[in-house]
N, C-alpha and C. Protein backbone atom coordinates (compact mmCIF):
# COMPACT_ATOMS: atom_id res chain seq x y z
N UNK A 1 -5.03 10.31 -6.22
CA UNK A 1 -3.79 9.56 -6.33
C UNK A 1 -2.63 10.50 -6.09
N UNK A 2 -1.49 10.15 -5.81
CA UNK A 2 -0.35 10.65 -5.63
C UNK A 2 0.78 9.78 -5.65
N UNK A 3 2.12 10.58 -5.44
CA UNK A 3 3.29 9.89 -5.01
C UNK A 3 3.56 10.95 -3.97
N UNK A 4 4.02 9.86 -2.97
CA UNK A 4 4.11 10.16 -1.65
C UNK A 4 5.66 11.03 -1.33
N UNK A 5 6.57 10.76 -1.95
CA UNK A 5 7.91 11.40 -1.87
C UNK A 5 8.13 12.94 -2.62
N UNK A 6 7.09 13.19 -3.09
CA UNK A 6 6.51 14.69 -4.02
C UNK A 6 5.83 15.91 -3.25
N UNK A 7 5.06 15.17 -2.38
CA UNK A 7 4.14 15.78 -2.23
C UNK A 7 4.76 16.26 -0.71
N UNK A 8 4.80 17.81 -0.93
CA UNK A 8 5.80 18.51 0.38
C UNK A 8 4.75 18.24 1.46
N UNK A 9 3.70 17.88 1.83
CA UNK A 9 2.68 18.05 2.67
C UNK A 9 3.09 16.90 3.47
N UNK A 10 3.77 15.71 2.69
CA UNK A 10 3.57 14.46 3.77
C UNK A 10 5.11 14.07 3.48
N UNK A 11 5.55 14.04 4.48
CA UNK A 11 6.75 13.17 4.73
C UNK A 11 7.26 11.96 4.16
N UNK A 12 6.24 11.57 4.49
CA UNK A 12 6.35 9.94 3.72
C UNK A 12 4.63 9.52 3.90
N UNK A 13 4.87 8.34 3.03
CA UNK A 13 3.38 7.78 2.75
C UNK A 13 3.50 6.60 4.28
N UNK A 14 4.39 6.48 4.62
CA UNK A 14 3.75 5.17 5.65
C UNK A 14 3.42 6.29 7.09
N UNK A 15 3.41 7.83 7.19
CA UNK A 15 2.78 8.70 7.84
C UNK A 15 1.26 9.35 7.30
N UNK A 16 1.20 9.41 6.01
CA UNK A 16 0.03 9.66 5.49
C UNK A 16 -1.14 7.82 5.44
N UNK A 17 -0.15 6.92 5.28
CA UNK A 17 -1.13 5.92 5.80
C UNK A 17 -0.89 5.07 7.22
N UNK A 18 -2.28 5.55 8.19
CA UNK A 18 -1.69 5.32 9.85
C UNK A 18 -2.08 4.02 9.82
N UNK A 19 -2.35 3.05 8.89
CA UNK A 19 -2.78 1.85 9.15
C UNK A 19 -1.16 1.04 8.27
N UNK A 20 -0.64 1.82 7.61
CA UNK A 20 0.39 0.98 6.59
C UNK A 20 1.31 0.01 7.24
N UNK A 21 1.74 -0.24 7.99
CA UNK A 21 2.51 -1.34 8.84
C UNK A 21 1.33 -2.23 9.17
N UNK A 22 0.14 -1.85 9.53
CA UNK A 22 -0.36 -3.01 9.74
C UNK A 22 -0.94 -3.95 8.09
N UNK A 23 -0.85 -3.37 7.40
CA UNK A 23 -0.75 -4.84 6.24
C UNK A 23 0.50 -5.41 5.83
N UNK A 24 1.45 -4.86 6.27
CA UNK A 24 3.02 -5.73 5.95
C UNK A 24 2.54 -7.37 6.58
N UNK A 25 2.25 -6.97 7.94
CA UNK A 25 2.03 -8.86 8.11
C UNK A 25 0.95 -9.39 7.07
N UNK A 26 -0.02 -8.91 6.96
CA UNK A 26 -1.00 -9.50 6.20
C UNK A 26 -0.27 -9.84 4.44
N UNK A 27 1.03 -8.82 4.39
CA UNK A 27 1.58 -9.00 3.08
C UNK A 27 2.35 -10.32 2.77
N UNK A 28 3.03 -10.04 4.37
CA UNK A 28 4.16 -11.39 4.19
C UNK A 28 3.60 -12.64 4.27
N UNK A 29 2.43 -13.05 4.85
CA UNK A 29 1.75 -13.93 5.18
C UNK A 29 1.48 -14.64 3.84
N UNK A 30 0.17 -13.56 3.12
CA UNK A 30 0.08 -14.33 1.80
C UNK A 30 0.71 -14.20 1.13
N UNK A 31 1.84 -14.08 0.86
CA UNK A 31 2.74 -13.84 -0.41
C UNK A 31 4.00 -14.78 0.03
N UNK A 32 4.43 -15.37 1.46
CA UNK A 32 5.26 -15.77 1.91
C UNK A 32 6.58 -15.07 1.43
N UNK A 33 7.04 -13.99 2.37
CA UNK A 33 7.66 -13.50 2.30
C UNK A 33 8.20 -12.75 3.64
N UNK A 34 9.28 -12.27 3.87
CA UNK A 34 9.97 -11.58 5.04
C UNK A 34 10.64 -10.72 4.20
N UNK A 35 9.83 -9.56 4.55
CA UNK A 35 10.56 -8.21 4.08
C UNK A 35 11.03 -7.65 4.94
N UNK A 36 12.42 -7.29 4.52
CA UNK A 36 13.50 -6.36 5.24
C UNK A 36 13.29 -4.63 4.87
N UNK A 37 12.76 -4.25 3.91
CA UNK A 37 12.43 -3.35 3.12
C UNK A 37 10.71 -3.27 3.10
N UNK A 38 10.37 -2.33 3.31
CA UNK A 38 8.83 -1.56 3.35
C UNK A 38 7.98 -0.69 3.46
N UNK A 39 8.32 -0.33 1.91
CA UNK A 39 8.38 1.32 1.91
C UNK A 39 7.38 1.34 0.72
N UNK A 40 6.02 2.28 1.12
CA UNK A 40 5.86 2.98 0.06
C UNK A 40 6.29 4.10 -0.77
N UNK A 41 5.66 3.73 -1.84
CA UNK A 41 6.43 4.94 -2.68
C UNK A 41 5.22 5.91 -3.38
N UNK A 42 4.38 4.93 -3.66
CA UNK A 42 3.00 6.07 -4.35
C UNK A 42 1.85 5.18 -4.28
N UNK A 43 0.80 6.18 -4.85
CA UNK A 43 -0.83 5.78 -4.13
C UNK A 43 -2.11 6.20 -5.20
N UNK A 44 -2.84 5.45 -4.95
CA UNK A 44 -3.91 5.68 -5.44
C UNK A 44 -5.00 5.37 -4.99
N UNK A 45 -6.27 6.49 -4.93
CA UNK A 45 -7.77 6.08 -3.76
C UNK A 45 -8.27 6.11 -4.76
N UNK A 46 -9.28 4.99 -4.41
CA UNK A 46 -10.90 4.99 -5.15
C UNK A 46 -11.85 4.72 -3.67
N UNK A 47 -12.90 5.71 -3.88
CA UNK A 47 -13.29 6.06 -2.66
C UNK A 47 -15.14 4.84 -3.13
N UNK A 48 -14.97 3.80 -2.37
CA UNK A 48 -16.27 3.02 -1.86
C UNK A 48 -17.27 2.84 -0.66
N UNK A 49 -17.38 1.67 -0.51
CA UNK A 49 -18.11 2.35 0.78
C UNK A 49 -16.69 2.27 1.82
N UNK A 50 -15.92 2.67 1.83
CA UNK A 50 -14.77 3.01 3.03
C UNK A 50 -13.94 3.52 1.59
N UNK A 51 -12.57 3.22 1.81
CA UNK A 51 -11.71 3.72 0.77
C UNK A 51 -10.55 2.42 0.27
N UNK A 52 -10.34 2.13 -0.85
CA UNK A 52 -9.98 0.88 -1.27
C UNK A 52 -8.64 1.94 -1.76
N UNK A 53 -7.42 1.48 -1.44
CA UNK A 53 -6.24 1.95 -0.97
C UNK A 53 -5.50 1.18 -2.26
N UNK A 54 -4.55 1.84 -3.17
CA UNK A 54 -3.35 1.19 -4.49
C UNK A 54 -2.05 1.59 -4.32
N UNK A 55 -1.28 0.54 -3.55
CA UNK A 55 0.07 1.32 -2.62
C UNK A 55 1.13 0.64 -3.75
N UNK A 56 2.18 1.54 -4.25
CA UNK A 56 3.23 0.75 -4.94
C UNK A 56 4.21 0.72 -3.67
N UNK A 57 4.85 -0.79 -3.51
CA UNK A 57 5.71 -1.05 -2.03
C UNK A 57 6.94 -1.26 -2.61
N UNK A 58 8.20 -0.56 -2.21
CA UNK A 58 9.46 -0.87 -2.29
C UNK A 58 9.66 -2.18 -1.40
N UNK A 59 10.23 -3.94 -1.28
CA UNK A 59 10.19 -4.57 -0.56
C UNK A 59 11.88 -4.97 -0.67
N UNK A 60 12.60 -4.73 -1.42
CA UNK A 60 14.07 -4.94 -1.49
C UNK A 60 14.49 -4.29 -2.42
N UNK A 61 15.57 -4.04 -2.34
CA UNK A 61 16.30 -3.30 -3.05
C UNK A 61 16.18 -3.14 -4.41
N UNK A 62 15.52 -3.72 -5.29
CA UNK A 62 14.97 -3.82 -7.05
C UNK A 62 13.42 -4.30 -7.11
N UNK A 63 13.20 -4.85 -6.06
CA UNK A 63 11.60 -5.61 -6.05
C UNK A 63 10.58 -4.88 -5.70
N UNK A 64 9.22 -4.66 -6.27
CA UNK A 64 8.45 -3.59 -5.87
C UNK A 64 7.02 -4.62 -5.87
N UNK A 65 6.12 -4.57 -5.03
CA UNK A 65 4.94 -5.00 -4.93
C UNK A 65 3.79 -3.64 -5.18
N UNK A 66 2.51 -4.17 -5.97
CA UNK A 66 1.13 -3.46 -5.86
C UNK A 66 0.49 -3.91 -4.66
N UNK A 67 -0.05 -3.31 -4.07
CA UNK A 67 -1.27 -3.44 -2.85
C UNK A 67 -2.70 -2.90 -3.15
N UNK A 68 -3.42 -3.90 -3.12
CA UNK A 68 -5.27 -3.11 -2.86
C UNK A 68 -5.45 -3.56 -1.53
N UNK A 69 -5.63 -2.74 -0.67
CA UNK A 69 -5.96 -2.49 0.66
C UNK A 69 -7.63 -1.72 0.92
N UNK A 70 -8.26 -2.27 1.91
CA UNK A 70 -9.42 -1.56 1.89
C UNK A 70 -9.45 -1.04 3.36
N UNK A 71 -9.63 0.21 3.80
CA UNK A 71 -10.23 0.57 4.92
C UNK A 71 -11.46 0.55 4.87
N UNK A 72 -12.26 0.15 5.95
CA UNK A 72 -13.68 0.59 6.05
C UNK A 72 -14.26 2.28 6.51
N UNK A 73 -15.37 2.19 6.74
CA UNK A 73 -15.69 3.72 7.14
C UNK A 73 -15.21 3.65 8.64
N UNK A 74 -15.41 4.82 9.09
CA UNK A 74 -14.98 4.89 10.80
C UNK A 74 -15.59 4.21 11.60
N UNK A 75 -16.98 4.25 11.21
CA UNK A 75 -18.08 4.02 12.44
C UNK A 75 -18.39 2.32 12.29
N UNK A 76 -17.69 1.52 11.13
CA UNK A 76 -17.45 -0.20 11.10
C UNK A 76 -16.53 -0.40 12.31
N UNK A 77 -15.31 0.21 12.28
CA UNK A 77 -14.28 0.01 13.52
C UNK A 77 -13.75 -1.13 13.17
N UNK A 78 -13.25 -1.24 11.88
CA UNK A 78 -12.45 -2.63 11.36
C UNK A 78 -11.30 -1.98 11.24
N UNK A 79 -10.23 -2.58 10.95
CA UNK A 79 -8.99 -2.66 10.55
C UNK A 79 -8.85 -2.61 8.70
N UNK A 80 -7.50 -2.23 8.73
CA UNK A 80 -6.86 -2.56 7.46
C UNK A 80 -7.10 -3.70 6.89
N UNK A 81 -7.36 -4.07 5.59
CA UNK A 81 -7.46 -5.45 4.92
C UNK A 81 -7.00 -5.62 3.49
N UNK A 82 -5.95 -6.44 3.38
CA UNK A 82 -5.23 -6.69 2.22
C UNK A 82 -6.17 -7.37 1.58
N UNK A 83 -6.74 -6.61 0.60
CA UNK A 83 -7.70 -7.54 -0.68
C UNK A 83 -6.99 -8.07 -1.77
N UNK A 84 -5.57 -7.84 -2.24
CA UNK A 84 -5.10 -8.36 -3.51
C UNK A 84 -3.46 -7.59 -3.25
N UNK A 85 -3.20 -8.35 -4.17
CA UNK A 85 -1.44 -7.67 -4.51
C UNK A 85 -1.06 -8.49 -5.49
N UNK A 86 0.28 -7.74 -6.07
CA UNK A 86 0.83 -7.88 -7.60
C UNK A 86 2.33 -7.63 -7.54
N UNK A 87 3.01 -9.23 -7.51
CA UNK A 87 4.48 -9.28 -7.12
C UNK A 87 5.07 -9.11 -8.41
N UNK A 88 6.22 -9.04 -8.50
CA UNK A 88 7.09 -8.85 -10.18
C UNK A 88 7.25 -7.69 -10.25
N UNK A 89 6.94 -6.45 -9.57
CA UNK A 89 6.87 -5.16 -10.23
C UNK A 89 8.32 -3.95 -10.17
N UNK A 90 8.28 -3.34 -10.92
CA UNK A 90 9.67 -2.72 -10.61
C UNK A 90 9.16 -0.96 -10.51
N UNK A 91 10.33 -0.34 -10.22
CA UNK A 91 9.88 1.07 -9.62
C UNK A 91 8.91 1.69 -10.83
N UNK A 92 9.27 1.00 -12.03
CA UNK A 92 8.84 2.10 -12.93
C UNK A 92 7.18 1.74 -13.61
N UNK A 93 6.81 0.71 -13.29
CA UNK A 93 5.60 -0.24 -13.63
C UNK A 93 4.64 1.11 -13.29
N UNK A 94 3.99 0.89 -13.95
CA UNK A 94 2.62 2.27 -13.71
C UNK A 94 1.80 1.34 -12.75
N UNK A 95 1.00 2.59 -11.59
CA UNK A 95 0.07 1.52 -10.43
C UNK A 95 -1.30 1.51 -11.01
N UNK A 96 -1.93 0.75 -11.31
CA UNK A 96 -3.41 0.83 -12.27
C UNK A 96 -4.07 0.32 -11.40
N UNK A 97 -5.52 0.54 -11.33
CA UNK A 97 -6.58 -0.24 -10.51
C UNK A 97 -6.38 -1.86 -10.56
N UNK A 98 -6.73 -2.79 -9.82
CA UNK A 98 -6.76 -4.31 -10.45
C UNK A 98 -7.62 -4.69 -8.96
């Protein structure tokens, strides 16, 4: 786990995750929403059979979303997949497994 704005190694987390724009549509879709704002801010891996991804998302200016995202392994050749999310949240909400 980490926070992405700490850690001198990565710039930002939507460079440390090369798939992260592609679940914004999958975000806005089920959540019905159009975000102007889409930014992660911090992370957490639990490593399965691929890696099941815990993104806290800045989406407006006070509003913060949880993400469980799953990548698969390499050699599936799937895409990003939004498995769950958790609207209501604010910067300071701790990111817990769910």
């Amino acid at each position: 786990s980490g926070v992405c704005e700490r850690n001198p190694y990565i710039s930002t987390c939507q460079s440390f995750f090369p798939f992260f724009l592609q679940v914004k549509p999958q975000f806005e879709k089920r959540a019905n929403m159009n975000c102007r704002v889409f930014t992660a801010i911090e992370y957490r891996t639990q490593v399965v059979a691929g890696t099941m991804y815990y993104i806290k998302v800045q989406v407006s200016d006070a509003e913060y979303v949880h993400l469980k995202v799953f990548e698969s392994l390499p050699h599936e050749n799937q895409g990003p997949s939004l498995v769950n999310f958790q609207t209501g949240k604010t910067r300071d909400d701790p990111l817990t497994y769910f």
